[in-house]
N, C-alpha and C. Protein backbone atom coordinates (compact mmCIF):
# COMPACT_ATOMS: atom_id res chain seq x y z
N UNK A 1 44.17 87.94 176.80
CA UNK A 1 44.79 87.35 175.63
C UNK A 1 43.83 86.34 174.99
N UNK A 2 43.39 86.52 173.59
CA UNK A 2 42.74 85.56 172.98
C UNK A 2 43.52 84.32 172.65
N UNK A 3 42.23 83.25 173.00
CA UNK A 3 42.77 82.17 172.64
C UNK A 3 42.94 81.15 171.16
N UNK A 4 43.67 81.35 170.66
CA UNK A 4 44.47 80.79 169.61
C UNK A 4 43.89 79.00 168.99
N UNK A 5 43.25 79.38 167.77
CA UNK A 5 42.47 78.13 167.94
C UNK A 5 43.67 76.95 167.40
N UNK A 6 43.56 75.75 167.91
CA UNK A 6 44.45 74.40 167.43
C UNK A 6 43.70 74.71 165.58
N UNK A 7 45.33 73.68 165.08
CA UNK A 7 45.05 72.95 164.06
C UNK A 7 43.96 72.19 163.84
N UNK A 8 43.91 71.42 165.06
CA UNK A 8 42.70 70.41 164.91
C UNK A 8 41.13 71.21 164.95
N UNK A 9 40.71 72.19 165.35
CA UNK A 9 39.92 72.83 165.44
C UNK A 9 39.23 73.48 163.84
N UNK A 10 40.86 74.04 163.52
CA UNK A 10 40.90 74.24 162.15
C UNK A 10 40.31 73.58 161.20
N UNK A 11 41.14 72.14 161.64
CA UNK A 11 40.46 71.02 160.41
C UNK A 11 39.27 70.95 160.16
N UNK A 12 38.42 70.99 161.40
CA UNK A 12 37.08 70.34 161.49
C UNK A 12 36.53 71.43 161.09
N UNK A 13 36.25 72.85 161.43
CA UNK A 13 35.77 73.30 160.46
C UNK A 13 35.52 73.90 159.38
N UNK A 14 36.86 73.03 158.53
CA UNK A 14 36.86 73.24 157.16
C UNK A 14 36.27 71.76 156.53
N UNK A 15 35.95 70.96 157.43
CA UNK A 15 35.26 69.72 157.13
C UNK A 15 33.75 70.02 157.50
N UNK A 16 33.55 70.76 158.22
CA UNK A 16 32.27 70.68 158.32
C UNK A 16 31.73 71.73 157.49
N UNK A 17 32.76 73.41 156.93
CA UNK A 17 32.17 74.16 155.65
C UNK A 17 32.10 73.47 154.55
N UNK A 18 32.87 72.13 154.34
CA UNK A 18 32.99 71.44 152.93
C UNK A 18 31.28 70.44 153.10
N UNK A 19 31.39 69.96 154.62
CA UNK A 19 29.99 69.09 154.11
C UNK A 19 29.34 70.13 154.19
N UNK A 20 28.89 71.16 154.69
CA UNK A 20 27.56 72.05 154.08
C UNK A 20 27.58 72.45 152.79
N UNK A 21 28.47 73.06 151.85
CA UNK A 21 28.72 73.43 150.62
C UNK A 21 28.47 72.01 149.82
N UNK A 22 28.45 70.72 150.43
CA UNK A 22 27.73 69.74 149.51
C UNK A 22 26.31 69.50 149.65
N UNK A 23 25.67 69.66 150.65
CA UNK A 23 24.65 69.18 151.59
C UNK A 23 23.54 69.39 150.32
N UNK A 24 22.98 68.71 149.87
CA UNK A 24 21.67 69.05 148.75
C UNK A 24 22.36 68.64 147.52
N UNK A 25 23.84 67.89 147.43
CA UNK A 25 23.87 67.59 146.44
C UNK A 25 23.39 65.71 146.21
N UNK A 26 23.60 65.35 145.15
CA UNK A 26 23.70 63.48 145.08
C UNK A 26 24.98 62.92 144.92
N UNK A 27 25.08 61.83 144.73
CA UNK A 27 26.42 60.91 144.92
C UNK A 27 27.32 61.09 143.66
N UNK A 28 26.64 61.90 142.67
CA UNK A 28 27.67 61.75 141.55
C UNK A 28 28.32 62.74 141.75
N UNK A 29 27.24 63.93 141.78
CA UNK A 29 27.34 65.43 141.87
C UNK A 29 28.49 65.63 142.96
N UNK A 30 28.65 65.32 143.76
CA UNK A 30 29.24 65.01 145.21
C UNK A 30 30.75 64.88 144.79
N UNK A 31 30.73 63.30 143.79
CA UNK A 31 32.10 62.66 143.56
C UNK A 31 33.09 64.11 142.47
N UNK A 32 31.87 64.57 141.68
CA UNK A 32 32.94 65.75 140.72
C UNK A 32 33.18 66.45 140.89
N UNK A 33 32.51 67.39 142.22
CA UNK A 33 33.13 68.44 143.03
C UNK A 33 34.48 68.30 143.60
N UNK A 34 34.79 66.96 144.60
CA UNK A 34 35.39 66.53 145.49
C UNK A 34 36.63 66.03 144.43
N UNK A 35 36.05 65.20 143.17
CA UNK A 35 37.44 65.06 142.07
C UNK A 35 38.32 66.45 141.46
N UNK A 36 36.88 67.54 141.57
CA UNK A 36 37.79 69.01 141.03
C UNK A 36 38.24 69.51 141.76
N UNK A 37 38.16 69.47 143.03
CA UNK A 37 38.99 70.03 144.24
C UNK A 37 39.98 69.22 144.28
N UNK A 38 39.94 67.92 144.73
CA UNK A 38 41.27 67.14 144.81
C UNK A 38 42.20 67.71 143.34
N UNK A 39 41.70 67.85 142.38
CA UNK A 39 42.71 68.21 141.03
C UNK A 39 43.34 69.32 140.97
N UNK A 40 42.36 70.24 141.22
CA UNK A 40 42.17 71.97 141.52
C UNK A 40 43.62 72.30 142.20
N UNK A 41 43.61 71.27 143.59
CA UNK A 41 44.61 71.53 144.52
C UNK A 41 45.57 70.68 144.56
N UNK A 42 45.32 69.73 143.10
CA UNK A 42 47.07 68.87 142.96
C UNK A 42 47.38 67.99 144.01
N UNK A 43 46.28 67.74 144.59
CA UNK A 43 45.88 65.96 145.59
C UNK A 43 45.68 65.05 145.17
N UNK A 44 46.14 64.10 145.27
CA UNK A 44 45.84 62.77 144.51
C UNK A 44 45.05 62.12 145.65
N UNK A 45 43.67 61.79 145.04
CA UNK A 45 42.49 61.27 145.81
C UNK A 45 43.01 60.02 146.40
N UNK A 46 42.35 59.81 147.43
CA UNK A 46 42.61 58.76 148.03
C UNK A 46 42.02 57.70 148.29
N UNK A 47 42.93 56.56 147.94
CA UNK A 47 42.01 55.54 147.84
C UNK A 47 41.46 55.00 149.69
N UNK A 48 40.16 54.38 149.21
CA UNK A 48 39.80 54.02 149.88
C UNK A 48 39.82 53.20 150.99
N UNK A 49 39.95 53.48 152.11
CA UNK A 49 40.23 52.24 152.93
C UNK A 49 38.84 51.15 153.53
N UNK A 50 38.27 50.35 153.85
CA UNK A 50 37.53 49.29 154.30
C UNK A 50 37.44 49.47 155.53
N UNK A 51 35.83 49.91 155.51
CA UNK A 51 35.28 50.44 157.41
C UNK A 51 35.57 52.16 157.30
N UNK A 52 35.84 53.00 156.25
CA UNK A 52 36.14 54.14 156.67
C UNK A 52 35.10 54.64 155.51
N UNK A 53 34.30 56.20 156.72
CA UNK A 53 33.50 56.52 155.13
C UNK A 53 33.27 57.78 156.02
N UNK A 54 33.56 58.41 155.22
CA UNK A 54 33.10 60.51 155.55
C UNK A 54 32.15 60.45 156.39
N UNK A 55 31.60 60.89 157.81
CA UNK A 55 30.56 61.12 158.14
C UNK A 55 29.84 61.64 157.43
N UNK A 56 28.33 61.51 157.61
CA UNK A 56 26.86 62.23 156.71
C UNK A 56 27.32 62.09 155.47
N UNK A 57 28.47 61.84 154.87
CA UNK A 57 28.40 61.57 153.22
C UNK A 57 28.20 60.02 153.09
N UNK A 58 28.62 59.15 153.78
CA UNK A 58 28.95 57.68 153.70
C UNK A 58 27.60 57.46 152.64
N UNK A 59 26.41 57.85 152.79
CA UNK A 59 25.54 57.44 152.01
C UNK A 59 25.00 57.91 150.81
N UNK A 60 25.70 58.96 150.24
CA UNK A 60 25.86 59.59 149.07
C UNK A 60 27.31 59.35 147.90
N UNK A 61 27.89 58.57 149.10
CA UNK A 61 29.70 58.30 148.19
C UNK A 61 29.04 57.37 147.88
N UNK A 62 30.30 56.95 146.43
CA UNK A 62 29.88 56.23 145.37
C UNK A 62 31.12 55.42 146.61
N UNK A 63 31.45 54.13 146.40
CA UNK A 63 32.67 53.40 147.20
C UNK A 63 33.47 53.60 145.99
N UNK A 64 33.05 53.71 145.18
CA UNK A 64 34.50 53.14 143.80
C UNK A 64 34.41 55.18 143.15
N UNK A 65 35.53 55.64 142.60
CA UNK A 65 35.23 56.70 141.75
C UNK A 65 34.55 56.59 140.85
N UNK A 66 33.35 57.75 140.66
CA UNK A 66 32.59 57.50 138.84
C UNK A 66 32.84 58.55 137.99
N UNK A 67 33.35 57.52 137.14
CA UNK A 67 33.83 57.75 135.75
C UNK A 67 32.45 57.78 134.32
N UNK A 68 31.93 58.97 134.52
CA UNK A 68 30.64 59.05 133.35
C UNK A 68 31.15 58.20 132.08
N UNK A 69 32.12 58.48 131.55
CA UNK A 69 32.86 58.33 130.26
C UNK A 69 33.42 56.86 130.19
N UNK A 70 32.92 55.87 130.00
CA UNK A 70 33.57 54.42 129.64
C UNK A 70 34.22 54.34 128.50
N UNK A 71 35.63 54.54 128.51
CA UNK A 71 36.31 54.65 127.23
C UNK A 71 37.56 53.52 127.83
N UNK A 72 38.28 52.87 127.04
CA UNK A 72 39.29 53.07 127.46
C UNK A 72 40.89 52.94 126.87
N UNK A 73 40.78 53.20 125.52
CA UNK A 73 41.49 54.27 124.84
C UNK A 73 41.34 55.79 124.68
N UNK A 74 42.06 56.34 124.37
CA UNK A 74 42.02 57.88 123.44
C UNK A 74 41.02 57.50 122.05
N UNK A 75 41.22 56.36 121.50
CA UNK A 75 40.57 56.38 120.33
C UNK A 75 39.33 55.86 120.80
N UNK A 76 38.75 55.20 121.86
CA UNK A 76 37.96 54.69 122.05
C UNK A 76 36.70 56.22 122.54
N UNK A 77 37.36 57.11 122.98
CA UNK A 77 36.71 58.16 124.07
C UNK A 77 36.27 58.94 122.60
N UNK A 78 37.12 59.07 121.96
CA UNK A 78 37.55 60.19 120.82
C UNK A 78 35.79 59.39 119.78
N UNK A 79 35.87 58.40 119.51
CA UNK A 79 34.77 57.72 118.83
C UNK A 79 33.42 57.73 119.82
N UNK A 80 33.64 57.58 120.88
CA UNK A 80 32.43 57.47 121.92
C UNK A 80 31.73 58.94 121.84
N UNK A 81 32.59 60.34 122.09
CA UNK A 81 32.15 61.44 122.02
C UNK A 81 32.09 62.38 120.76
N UNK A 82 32.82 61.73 119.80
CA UNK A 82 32.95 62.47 118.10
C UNK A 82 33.03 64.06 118.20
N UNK A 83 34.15 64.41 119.08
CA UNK A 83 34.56 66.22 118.86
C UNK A 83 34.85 66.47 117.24
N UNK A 84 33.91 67.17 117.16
CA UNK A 84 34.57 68.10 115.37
C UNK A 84 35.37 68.99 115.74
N UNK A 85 35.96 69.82 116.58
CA UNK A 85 36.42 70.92 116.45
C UNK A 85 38.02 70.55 117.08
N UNK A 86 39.47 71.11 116.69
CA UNK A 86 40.24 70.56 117.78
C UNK A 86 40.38 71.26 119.03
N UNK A 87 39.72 72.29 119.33
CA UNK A 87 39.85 72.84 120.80
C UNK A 87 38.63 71.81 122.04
N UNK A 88 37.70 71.05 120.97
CA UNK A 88 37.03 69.88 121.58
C UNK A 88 37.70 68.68 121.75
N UNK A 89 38.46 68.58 120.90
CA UNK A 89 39.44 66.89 120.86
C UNK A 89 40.63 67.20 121.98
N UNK A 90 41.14 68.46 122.19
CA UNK A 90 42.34 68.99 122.31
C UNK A 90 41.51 68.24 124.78
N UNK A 91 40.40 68.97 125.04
CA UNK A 91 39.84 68.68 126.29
C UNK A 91 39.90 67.51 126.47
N UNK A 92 39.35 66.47 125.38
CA UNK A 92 38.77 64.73 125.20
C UNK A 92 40.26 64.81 126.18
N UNK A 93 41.57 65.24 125.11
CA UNK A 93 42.89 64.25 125.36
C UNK A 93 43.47 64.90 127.03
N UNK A 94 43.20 66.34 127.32
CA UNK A 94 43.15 66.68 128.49
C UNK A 94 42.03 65.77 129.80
N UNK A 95 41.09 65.27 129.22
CA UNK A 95 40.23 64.58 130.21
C UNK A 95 40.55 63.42 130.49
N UNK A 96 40.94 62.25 129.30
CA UNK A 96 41.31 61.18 129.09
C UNK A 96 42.92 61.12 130.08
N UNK A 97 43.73 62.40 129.85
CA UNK A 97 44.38 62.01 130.64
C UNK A 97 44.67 62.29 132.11
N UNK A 98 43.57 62.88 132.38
CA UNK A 98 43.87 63.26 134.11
C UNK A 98 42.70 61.63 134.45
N UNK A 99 41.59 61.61 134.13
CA UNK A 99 40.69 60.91 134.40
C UNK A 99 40.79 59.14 134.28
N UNK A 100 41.09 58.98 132.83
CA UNK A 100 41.21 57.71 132.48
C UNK A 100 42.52 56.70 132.53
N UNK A 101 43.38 57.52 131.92
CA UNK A 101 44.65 56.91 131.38
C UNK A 101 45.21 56.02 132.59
N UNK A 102 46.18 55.29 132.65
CA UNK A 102 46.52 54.37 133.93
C UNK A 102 47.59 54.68 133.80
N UNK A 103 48.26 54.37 135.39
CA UNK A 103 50.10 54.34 135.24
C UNK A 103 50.65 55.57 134.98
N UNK A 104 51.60 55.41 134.28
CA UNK A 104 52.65 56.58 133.78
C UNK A 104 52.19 57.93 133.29
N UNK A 105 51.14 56.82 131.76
CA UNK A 105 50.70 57.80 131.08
C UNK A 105 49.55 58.66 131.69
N UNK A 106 49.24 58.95 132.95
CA UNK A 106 48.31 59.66 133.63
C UNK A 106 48.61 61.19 134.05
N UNK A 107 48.04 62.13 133.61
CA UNK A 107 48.60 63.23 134.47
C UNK A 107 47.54 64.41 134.36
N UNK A 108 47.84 65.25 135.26
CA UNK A 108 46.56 66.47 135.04
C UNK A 108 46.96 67.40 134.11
N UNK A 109 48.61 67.87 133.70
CA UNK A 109 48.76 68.99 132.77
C UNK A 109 49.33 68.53 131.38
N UNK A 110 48.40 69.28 129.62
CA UNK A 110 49.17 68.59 128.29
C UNK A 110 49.48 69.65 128.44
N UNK A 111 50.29 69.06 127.00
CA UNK A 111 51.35 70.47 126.61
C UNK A 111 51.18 69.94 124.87
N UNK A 112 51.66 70.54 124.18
CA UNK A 112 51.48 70.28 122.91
C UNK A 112 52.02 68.82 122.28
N UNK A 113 53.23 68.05 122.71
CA UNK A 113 53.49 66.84 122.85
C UNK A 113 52.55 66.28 122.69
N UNK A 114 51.71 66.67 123.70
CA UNK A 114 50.61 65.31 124.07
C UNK A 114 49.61 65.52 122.87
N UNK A 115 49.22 67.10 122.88
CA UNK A 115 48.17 66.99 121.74
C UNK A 115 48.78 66.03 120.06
N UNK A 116 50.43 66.08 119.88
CA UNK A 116 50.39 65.62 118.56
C UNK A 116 49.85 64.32 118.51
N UNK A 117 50.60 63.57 119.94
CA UNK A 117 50.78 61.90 120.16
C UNK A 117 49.16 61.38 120.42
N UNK A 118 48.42 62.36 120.49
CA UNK A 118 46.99 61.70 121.16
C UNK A 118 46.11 61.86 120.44
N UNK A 119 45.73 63.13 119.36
CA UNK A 119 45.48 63.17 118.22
C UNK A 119 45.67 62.33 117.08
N UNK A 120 47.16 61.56 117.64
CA UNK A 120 47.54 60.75 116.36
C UNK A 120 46.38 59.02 116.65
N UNK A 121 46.74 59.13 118.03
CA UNK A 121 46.32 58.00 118.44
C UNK A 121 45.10 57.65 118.38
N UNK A 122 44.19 59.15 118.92
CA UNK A 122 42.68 58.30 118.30
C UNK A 122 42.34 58.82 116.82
N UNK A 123 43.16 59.05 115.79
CA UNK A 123 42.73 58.99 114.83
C UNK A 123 42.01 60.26 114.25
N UNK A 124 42.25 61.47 114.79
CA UNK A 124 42.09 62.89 115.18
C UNK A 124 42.92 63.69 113.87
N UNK A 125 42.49 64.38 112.95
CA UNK A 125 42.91 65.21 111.99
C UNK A 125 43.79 66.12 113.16
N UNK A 126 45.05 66.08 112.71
CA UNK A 126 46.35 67.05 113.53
C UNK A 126 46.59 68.28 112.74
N UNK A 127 45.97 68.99 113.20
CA UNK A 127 45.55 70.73 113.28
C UNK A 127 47.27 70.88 112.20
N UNK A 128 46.88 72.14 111.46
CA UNK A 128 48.31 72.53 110.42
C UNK A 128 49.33 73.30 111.87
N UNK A 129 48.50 73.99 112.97
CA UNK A 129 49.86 74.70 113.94
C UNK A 129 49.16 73.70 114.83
N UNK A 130 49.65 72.76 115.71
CA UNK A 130 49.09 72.08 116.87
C UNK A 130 49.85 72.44 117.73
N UNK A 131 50.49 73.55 118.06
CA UNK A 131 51.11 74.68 118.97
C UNK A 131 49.94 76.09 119.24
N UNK A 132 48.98 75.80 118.46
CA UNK A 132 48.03 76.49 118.97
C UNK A 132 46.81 76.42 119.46
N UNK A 133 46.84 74.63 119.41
CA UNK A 133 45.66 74.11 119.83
C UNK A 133 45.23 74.57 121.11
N UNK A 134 46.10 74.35 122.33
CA UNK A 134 45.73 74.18 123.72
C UNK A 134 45.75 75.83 123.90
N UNK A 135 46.03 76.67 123.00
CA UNK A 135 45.74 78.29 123.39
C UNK A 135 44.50 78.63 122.91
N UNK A 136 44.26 77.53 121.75
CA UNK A 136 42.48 77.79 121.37
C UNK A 136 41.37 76.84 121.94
N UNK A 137 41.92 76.30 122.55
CA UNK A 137 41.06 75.88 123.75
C UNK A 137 40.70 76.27 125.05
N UNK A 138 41.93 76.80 125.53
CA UNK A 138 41.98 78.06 126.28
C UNK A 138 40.85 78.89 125.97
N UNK A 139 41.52 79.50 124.86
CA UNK A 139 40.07 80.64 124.69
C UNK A 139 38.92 80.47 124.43
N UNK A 140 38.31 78.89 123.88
CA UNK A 140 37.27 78.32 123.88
C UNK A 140 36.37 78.08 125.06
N UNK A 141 37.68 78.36 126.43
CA UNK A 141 37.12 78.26 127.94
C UNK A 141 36.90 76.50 128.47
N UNK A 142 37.72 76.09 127.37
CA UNK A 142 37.44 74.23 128.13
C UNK A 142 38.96 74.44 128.96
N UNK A 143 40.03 74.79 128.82
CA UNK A 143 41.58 74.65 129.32
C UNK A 143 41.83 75.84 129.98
N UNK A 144 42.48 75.75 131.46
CA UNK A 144 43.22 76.71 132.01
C UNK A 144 45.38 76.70 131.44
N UNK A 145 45.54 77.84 131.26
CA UNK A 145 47.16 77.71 131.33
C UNK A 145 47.54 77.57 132.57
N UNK A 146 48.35 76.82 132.41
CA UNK A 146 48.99 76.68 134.37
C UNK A 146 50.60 77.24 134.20
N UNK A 147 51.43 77.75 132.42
CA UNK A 147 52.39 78.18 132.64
C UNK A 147 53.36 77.13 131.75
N UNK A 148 54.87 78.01 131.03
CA UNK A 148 55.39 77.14 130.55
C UNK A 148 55.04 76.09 129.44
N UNK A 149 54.05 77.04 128.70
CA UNK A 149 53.29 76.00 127.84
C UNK A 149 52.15 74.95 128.52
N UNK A 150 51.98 74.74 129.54
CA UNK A 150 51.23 73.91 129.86
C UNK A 150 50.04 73.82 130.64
N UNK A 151 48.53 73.12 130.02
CA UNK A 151 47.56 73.03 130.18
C UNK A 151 46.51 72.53 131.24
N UNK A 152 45.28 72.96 131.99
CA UNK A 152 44.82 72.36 132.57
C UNK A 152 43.37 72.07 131.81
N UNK A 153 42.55 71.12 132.30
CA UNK A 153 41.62 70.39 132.03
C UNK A 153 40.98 71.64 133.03
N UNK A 154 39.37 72.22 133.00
CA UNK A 154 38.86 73.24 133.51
C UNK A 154 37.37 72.67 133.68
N UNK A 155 36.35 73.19 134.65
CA UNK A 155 35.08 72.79 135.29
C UNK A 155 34.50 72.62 133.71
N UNK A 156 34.57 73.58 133.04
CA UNK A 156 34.14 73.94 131.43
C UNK A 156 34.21 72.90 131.13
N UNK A 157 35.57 72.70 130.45
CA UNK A 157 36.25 71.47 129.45
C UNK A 157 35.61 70.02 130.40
N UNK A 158 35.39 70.12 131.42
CA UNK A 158 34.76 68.95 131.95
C UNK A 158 33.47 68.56 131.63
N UNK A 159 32.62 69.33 131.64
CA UNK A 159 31.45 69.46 131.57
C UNK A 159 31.19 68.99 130.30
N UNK A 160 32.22 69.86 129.25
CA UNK A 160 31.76 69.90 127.75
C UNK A 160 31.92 67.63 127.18
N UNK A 161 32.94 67.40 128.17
CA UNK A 161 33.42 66.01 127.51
C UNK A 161 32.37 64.97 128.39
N UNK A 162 31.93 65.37 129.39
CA UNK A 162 31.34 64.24 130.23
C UNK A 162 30.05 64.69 129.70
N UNK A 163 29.30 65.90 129.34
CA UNK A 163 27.98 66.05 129.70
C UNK A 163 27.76 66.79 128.25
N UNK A 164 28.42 67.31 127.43
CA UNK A 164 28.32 68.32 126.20
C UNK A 164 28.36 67.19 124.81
N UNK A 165 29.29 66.32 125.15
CA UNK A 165 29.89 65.59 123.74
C UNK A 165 29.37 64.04 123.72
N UNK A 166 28.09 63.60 122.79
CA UNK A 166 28.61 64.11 121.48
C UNK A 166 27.61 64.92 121.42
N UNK A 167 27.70 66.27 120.86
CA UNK A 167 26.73 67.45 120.81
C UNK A 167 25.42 66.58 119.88
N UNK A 168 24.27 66.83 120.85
CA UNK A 168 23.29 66.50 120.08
C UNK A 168 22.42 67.99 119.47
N UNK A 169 22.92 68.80 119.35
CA UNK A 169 22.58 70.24 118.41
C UNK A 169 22.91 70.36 117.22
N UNK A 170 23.54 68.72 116.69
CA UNK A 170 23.81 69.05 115.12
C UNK A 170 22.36 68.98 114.02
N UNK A 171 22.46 70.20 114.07
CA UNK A 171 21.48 70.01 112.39
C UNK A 171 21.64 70.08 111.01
N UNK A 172 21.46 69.42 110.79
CA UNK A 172 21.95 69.17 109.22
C UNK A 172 21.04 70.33 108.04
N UNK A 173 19.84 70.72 108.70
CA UNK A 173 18.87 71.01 107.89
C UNK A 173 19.69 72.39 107.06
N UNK A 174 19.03 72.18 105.25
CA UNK A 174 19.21 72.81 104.53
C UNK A 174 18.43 74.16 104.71
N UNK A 175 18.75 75.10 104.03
CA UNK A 175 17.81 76.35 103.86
C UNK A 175 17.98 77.20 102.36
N UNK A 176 16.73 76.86 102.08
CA UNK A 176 16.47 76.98 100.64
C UNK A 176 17.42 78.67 100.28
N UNK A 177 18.15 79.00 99.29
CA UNK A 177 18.73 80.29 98.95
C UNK A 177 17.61 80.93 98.36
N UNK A 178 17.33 81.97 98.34
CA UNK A 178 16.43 83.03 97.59
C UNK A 178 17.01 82.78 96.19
N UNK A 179 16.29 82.78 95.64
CA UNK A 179 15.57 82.82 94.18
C UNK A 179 16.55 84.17 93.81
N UNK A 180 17.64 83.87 93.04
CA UNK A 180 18.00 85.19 92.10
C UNK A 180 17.37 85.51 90.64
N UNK A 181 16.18 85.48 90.45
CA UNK A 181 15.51 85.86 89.03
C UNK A 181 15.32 87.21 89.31
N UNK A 182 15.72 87.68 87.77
CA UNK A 182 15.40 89.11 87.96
C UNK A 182 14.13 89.33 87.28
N UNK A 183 13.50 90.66 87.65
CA UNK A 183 12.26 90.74 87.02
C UNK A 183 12.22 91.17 85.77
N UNK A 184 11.20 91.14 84.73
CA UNK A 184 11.40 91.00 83.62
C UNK A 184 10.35 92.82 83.80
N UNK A 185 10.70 93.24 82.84
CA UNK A 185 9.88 94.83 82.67
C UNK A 185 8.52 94.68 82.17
N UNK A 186 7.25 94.75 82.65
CA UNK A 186 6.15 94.26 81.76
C UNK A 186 6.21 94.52 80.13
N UNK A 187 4.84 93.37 79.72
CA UNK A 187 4.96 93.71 78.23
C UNK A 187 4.11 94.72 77.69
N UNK A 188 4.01 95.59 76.90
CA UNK A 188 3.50 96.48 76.29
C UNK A 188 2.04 95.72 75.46
């Protein structure tokens, strides 16, 4: 009869596949994996206790969570990163609120509610259907649907607000139109 491994056996090595699957990363890199998993799987990270630190990570954890994005309004984030598009503003207010927001107003899933009230708040042109925002963000690939109308913040949409926005690919540059003169028939 085979022997039946413990729980505790279990644990450890799914702690020890998680530190190899980090092993070669750095302390930030580290913290946004470990924040998208804790989110991913609807864990609320845990705060820290004093004297306690992950083996072999202790010296790659940040002690405090890092937050790339120093905002700390909607209007403040919304001005810091300047989204033109609303399937870009639509992520800001999905990021702002799993990431930043405090208290109540904190959560990982919007729903269109949130896009009117948060749009309004940082000062955000409110789309003519804003019932279709978070489905064109969706398809923009920043938002997962989780169902019931309602939205997740995605590795994408992360990336695009911490590391994409404010897009420095804007070019303004003109391009001259071709010349519509017609030709004239030579002269005789």
């Amino acid at each position: 009869m085979a022997k039946t491994r413990s729980a505790q056996d279990r644990e450890l090595d799914a702690m020890k596949a998680i530190i190899q699957a980090l092993d070669g990363l750095e302390g930030e890199s580290i913290q946004r994996v470990m924040d998208y998993v804790l989110s991913r799987l609807s864990i609320a990270a845990p705060t820290r206790q004093k004297g306690f630190s992950p083996p072999d990570l202790a010296s790659s954890m940040p002690s405090e969570p890092v937050h790339p994005v120093a905002a700390q309004s909607i209007r403040d984030l919304k001005e810091q990163k300047l989204p033109e598009k609303s399937s870009e503003m639509a992520a800001l207010v999905a990021y702002y609120l799993a990431e930043i927001a405090e208290g109540d107003e904190r959560k990982d899933v919007i729903n269109t509610a949130d896009i009117v009230r948060y749009f309004k708040q940082a000062g955000f042109k409110l789309p003519q259907a804003p019932a279709q925002t978070l489905p064109k963000a969706a398809a923009a690939g920043y938002l997962d649907a989780v169902g019931s109308g309602m939205f997740k913040l995605n590795p994408a949409g992360y990336k695009l607000v911490v590391h994409g926005l404010p897009s420095t690919t804007k070019v303004t540059t003109k391009v001259a139109a071709p010349s519509r003169k017609k030709s004239k028939p030579p002269r005789k």
